[in-house]
N, C-alpha and C. Protein backbone atom coordinates (compact mmCIF):
# COMPACT_ATOMS: atom_id res chain seq x y z
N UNK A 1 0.82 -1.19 0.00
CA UNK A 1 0.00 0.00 0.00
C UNK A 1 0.87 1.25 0.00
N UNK A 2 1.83 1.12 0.52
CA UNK A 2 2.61 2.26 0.84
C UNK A 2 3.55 2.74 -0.85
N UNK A 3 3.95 1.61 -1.53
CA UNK A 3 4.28 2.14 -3.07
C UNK A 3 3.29 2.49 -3.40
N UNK A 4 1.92 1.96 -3.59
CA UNK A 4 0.78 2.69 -4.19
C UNK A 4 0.44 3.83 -3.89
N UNK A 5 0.59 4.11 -2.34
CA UNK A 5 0.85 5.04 -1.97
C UNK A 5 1.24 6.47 -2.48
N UNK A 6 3.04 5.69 -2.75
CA UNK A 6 3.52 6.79 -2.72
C UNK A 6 3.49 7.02 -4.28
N UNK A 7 3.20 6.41 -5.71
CA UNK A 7 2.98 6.62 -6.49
C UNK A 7 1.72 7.21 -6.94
N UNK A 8 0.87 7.53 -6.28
CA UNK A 8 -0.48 7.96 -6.21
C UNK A 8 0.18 9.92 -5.74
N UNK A 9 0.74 10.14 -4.81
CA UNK A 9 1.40 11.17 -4.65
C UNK A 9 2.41 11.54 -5.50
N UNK A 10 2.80 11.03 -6.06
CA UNK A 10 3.95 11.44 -7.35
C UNK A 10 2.97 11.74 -8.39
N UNK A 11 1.92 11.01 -8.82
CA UNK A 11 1.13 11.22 -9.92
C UNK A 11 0.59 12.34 -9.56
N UNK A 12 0.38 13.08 -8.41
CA UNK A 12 -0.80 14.18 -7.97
C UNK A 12 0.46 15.22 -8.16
N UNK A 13 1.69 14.95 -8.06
CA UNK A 13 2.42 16.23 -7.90
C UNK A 13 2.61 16.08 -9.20
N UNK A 14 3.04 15.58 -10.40
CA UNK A 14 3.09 16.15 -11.52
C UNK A 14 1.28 16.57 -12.23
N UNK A 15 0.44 16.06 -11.78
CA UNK A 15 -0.92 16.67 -12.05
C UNK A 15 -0.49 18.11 -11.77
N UNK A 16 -0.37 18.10 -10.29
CA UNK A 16 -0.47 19.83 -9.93
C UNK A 16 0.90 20.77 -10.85
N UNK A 17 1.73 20.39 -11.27
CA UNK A 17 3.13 20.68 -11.91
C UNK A 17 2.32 21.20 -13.05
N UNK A 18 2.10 20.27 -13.70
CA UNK A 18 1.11 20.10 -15.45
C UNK A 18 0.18 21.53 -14.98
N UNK A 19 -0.68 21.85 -14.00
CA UNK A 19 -1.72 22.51 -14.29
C UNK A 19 -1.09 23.59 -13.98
N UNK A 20 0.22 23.88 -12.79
CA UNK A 20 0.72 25.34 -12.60
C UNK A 20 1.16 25.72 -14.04
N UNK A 21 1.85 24.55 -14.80
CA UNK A 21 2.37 25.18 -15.95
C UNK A 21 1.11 25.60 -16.87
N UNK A 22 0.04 25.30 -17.26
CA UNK A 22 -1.16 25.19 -17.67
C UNK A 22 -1.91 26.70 -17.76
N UNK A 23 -1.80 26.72 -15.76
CA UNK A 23 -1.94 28.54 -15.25
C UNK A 23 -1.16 29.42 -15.93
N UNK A 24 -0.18 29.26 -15.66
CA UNK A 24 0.68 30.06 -16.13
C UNK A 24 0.55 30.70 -17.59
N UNK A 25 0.80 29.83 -18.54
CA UNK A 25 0.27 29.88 -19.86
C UNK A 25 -0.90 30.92 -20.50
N UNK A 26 -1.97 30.11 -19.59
CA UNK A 26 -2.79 30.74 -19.76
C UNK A 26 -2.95 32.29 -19.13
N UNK A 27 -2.22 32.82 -17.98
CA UNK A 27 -2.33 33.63 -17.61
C UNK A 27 -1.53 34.84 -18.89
N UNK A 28 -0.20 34.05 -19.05
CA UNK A 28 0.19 34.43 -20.21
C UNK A 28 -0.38 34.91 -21.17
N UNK A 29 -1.32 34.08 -22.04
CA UNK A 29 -2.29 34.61 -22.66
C UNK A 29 -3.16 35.34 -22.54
N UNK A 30 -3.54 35.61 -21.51
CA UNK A 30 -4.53 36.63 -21.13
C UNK A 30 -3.93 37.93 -20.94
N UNK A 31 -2.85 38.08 -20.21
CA UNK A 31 -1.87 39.40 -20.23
C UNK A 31 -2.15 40.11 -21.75
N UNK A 32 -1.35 39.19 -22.65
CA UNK A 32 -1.15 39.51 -23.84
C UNK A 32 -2.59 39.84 -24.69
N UNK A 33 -3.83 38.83 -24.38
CA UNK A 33 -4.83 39.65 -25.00
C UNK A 33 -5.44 40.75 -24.26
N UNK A 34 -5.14 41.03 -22.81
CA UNK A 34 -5.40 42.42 -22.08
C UNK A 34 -4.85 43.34 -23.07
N UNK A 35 -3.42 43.41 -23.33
CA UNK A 35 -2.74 44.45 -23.95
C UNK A 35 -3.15 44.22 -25.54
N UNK A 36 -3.36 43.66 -25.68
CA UNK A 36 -3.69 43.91 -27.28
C UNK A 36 -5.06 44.65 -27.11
N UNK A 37 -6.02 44.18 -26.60
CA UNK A 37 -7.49 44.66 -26.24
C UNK A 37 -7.55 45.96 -26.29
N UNK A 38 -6.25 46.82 -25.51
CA UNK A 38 -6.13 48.06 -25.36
C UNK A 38 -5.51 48.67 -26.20
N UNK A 39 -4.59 48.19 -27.20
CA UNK A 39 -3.81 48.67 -28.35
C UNK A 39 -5.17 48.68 -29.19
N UNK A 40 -5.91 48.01 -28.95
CA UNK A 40 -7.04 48.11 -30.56
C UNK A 40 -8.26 49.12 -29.66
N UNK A 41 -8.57 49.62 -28.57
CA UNK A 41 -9.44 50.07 -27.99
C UNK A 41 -8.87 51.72 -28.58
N UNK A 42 -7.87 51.63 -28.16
CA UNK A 42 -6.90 52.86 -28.49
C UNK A 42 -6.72 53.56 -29.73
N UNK A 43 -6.98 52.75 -31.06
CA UNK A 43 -7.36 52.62 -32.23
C UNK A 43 -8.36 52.88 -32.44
N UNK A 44 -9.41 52.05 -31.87
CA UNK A 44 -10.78 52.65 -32.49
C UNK A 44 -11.41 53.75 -32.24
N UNK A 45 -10.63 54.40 -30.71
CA UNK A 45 -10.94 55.58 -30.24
C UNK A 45 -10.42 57.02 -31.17
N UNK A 46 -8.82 56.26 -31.80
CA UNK A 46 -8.32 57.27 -32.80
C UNK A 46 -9.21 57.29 -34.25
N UNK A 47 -9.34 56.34 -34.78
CA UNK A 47 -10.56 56.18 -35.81
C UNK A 47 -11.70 57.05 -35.61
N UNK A 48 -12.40 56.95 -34.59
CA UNK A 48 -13.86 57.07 -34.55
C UNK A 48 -13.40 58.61 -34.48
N UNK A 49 -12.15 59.25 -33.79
CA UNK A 49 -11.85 60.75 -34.04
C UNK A 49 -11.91 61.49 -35.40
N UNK A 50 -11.24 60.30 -35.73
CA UNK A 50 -10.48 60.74 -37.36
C UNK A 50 -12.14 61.08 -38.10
N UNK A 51 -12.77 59.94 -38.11
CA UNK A 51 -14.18 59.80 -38.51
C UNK A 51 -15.38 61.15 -38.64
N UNK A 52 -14.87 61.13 -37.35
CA UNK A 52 -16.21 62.79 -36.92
C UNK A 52 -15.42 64.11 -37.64
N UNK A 53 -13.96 64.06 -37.66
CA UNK A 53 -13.27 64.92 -38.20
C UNK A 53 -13.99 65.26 -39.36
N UNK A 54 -13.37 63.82 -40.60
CA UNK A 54 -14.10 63.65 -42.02
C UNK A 54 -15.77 64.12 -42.10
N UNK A 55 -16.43 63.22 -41.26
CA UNK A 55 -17.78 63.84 -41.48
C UNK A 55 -17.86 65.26 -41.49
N UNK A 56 -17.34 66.08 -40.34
CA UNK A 56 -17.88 67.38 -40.24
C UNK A 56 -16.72 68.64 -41.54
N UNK A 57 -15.84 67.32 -41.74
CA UNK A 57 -14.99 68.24 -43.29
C UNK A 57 -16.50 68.15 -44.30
N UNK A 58 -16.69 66.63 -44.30
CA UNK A 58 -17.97 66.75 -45.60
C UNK A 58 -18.96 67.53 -45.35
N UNK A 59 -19.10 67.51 -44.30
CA UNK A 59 -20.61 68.60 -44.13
C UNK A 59 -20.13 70.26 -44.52
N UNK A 60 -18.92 70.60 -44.34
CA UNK A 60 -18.67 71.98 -44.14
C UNK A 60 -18.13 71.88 -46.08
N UNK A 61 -18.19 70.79 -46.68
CA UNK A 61 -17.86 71.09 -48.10
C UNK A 61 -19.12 71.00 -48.91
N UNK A 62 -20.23 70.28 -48.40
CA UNK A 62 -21.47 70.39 -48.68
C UNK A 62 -22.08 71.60 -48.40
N UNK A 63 -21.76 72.57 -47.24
CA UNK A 63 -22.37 73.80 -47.58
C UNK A 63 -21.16 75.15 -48.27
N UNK A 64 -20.43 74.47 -48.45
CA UNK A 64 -19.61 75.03 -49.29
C UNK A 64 -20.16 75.40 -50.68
N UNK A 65 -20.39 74.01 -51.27
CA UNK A 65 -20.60 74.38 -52.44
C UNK A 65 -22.17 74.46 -52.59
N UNK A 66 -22.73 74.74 -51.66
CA UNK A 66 -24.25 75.42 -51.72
C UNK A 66 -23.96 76.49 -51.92
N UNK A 67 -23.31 77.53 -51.32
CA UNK A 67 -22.93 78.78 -51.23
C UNK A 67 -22.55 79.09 -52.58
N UNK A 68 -21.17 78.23 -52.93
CA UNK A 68 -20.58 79.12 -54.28
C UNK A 68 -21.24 79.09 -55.62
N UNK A 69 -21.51 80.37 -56.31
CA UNK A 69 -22.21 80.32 -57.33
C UNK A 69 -22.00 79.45 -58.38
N UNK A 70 -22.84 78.90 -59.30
CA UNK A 70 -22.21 78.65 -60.71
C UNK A 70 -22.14 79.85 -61.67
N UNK A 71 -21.29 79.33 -62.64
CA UNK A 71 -21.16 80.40 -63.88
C UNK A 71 -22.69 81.05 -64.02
N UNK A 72 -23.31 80.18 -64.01
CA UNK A 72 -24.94 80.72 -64.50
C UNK A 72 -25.64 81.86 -63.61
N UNK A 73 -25.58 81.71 -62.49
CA UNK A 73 -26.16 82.28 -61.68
C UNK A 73 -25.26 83.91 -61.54
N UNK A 74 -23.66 83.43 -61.92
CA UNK A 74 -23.12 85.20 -61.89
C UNK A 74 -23.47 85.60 -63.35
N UNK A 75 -23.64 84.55 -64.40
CA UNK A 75 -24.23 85.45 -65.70
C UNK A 75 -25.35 86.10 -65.54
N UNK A 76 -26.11 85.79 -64.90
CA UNK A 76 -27.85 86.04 -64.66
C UNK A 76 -27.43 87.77 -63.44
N UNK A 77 -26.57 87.29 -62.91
CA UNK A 77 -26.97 88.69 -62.10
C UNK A 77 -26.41 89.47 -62.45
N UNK A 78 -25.37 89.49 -63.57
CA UNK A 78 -24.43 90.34 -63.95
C UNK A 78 -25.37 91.44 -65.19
N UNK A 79 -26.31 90.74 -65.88
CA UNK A 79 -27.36 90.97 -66.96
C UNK A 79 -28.12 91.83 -65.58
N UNK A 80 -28.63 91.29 -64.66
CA UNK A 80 -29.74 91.96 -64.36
C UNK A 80 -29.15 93.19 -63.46
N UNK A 81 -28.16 93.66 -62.72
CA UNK A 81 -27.29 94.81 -62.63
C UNK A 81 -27.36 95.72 -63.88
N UNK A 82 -26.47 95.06 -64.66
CA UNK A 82 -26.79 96.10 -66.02
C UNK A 82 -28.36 96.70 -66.39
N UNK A 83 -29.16 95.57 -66.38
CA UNK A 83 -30.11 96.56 -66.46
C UNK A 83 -30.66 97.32 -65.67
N UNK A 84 -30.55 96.94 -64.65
CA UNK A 84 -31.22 97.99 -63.28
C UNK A 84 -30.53 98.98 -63.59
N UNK A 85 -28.77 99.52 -63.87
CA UNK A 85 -28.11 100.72 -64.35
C UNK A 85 -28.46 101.16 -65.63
N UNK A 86 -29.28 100.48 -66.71
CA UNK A 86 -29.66 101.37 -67.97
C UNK A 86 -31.39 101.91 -67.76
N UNK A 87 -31.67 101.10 -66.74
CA UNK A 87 -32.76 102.02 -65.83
C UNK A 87 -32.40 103.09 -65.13
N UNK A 88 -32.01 103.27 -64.43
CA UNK A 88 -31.42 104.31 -63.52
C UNK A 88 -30.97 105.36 -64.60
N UNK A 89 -29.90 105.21 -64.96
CA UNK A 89 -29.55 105.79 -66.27
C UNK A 89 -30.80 106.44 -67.27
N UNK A 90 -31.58 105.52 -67.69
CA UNK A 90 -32.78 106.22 -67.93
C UNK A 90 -33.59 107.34 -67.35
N UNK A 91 -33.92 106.94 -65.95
CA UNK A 91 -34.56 107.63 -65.23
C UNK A 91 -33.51 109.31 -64.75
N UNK A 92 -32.88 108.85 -64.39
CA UNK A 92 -31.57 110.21 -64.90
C UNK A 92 -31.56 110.92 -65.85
N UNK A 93 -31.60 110.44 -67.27
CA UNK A 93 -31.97 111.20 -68.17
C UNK A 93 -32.74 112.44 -68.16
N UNK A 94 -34.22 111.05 -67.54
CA UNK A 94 -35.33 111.60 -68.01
C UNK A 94 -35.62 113.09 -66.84
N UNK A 95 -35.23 113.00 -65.89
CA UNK A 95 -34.87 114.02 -64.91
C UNK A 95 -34.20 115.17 -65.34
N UNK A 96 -33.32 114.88 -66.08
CA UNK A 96 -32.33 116.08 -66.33
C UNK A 96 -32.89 116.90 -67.24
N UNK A 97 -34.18 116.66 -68.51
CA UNK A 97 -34.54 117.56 -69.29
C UNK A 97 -35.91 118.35 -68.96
């Protein structure tokens, strides 16, 4: 009984050996996906910056080019100036005689 014994205790200490190394490992691994977790948390926090940046560039180029005229619209007012001044001009004329 006493070899069975004591081989029954040898088998339990490399069990417990096997599983510290086991812990370990695994603790290992977990370290390493802690820190990665945070290298990519860190990332998506810079992204999602970058992101709102871009959006509010597109929005401020969308009312950009609401604002700036086309050719058409300075031909059209450039015609209708002139004539409001060959009115005026008219009406000047017609004053002066």
């Amino acid at each position: 009984m006493a070899v069975t014994l004591q081989q029954r205790v040898e088998k339990l200490k490399s069990k417990a050996a096997l599983l510290q190394e086991r812990y370990k490992a695994l603790m290992r691994a977990k370290t390493e996906a802690d820190t990665r977790i945070e290298q990519l948390s860190g990332e998506i926090d810079r992204l999602r910056r970058t992101l709102r940046e871009k959006e509010t560039e597109i929005e401020r180029l969308k009312v950009s080019s609401v604002l700036t005229p086309d050719h058409r619209d300075v031909e059209q007012t450039r015609r209708f100036i002139s004539e409001l001044v060959r009115d005026i001009d008219k009406c000047i004329a017609q004053l002066s005689v």
